[in-house]
Each structure stands twice: as C-alpha cells, then as structure tokens.
Protein backbone atom coordinates (compact mmCIF):
# COMPACT_ATOMS: atom_id res chain seq x y z
CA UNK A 1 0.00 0.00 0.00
CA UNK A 2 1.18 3.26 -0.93
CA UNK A 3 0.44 6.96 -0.13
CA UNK A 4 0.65 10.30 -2.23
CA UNK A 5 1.07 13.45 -0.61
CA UNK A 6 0.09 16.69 -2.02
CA UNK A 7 1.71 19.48 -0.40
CA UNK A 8 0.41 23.42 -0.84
CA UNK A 9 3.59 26.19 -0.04
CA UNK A 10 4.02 29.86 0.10
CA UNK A 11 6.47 31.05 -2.23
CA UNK A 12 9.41 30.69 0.72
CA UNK A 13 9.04 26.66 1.04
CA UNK A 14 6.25 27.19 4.04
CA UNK A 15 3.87 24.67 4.02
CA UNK A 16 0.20 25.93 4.03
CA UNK A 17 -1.84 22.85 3.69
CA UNK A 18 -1.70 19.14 2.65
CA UNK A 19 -3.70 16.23 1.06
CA UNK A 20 -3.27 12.16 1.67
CA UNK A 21 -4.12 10.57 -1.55
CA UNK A 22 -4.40 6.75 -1.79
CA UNK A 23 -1.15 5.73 -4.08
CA UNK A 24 -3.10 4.40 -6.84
CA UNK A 25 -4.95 7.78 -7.24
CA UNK A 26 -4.36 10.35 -9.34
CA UNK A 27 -2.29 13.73 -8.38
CA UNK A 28 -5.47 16.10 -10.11
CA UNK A 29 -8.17 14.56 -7.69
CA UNK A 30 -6.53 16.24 -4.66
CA UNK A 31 -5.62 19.59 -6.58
CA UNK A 32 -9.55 20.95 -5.69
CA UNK A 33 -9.45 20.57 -1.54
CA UNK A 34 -5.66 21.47 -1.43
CA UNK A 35 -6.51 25.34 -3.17
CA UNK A 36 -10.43 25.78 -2.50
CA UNK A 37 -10.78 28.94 -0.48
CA UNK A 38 -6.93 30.66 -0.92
CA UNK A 39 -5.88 33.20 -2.86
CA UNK A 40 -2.55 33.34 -4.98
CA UNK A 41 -1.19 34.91 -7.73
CA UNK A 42 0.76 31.97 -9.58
CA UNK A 43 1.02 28.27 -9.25
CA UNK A 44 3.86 25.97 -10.23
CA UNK A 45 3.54 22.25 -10.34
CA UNK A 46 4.73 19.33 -12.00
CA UNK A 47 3.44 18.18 -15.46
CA UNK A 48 1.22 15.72 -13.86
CA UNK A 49 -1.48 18.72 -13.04
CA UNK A 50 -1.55 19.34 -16.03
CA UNK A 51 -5.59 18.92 -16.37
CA UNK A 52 -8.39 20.83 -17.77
CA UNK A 53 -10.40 21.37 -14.96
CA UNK A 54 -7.55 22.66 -12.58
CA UNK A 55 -6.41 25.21 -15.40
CA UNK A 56 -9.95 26.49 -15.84
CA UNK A 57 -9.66 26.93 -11.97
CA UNK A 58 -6.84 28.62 -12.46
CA UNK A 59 -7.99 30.90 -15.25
CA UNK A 60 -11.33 31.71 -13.42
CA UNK A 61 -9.26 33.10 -10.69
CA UNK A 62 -6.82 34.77 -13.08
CA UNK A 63 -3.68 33.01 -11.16
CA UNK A 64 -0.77 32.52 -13.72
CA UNK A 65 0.13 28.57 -14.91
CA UNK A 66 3.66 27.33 -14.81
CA UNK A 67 3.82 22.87 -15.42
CA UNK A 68 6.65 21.54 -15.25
CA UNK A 69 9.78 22.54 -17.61
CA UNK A 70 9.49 23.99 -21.35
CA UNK A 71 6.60 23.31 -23.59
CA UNK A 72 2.96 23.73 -21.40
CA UNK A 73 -0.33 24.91 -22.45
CA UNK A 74 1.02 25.84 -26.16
CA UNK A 75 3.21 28.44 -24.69
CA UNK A 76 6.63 27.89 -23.71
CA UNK A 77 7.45 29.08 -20.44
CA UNK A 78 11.17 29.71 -18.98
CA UNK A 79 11.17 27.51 -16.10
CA UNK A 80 14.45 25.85 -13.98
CA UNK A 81 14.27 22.53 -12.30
C-alpha cells in the first residue's frame, strides 16, 4: 500500500496545507481541496497537473500557470528545475 502526498507552499518553502491521496490515485483529484478557499497569484507544479479542470480553476481566478519545464499549455514558459 502506498500513499501520495500533495503538499500546498508559500512562495518561501512554508507549508500551508496538505492532502493524503491513496497511491493508486491520481495527483489532479486532490488539486480541488488542497486550493479551494486561498488566494494566490501563480502556481507551479509538476506536469502531472496538467488537467483541464484545474487550469480552468486557475484561469477563473486569473492566477498565472507554470507545469513543469518547457513546452505547457502551447506556450513555452522559462522555467528551472
């Protein structure tokens, strides 16, 4: 048995809230409880949130989209890993 763990930070590294995800779940499913009621300006995350639903979130609230490194969304985007 395995366990993901979703993990919401400030832009220092501070953490501001987490999700437990059963292993064998996908990242996206705990992206909607992790950023439901905060306000921010940008999120970065890896490739794997790279879903519809959590970009039309992200739109709606006019917070700026960088996924993972290079090519996302059409756009490239100058990113360092």
């Amino acid at each position: 048995m395995t366990t993901k763990i979703l993990a919401l930070t400030d832009a220092l590294g501070n953490l501001v809230r987490f999700e437990l995800l059963p292993g064998h779940r996908f990242d996206t499913v705990g992206v909607a409880p992790l950023i439901d009621g905060i306000e921010f300006g940008a999120l970065l995350a890896d490739k794997a949130f790279d879903s519809n639903n959590i970009v039309a979130d992200l739109n709606e609230r006019g917070a700026k989209i960088v996924l993972g490194r290079g090519f996302a969304f059409g756009h490239w985007c100058a990113c360092s890993t």
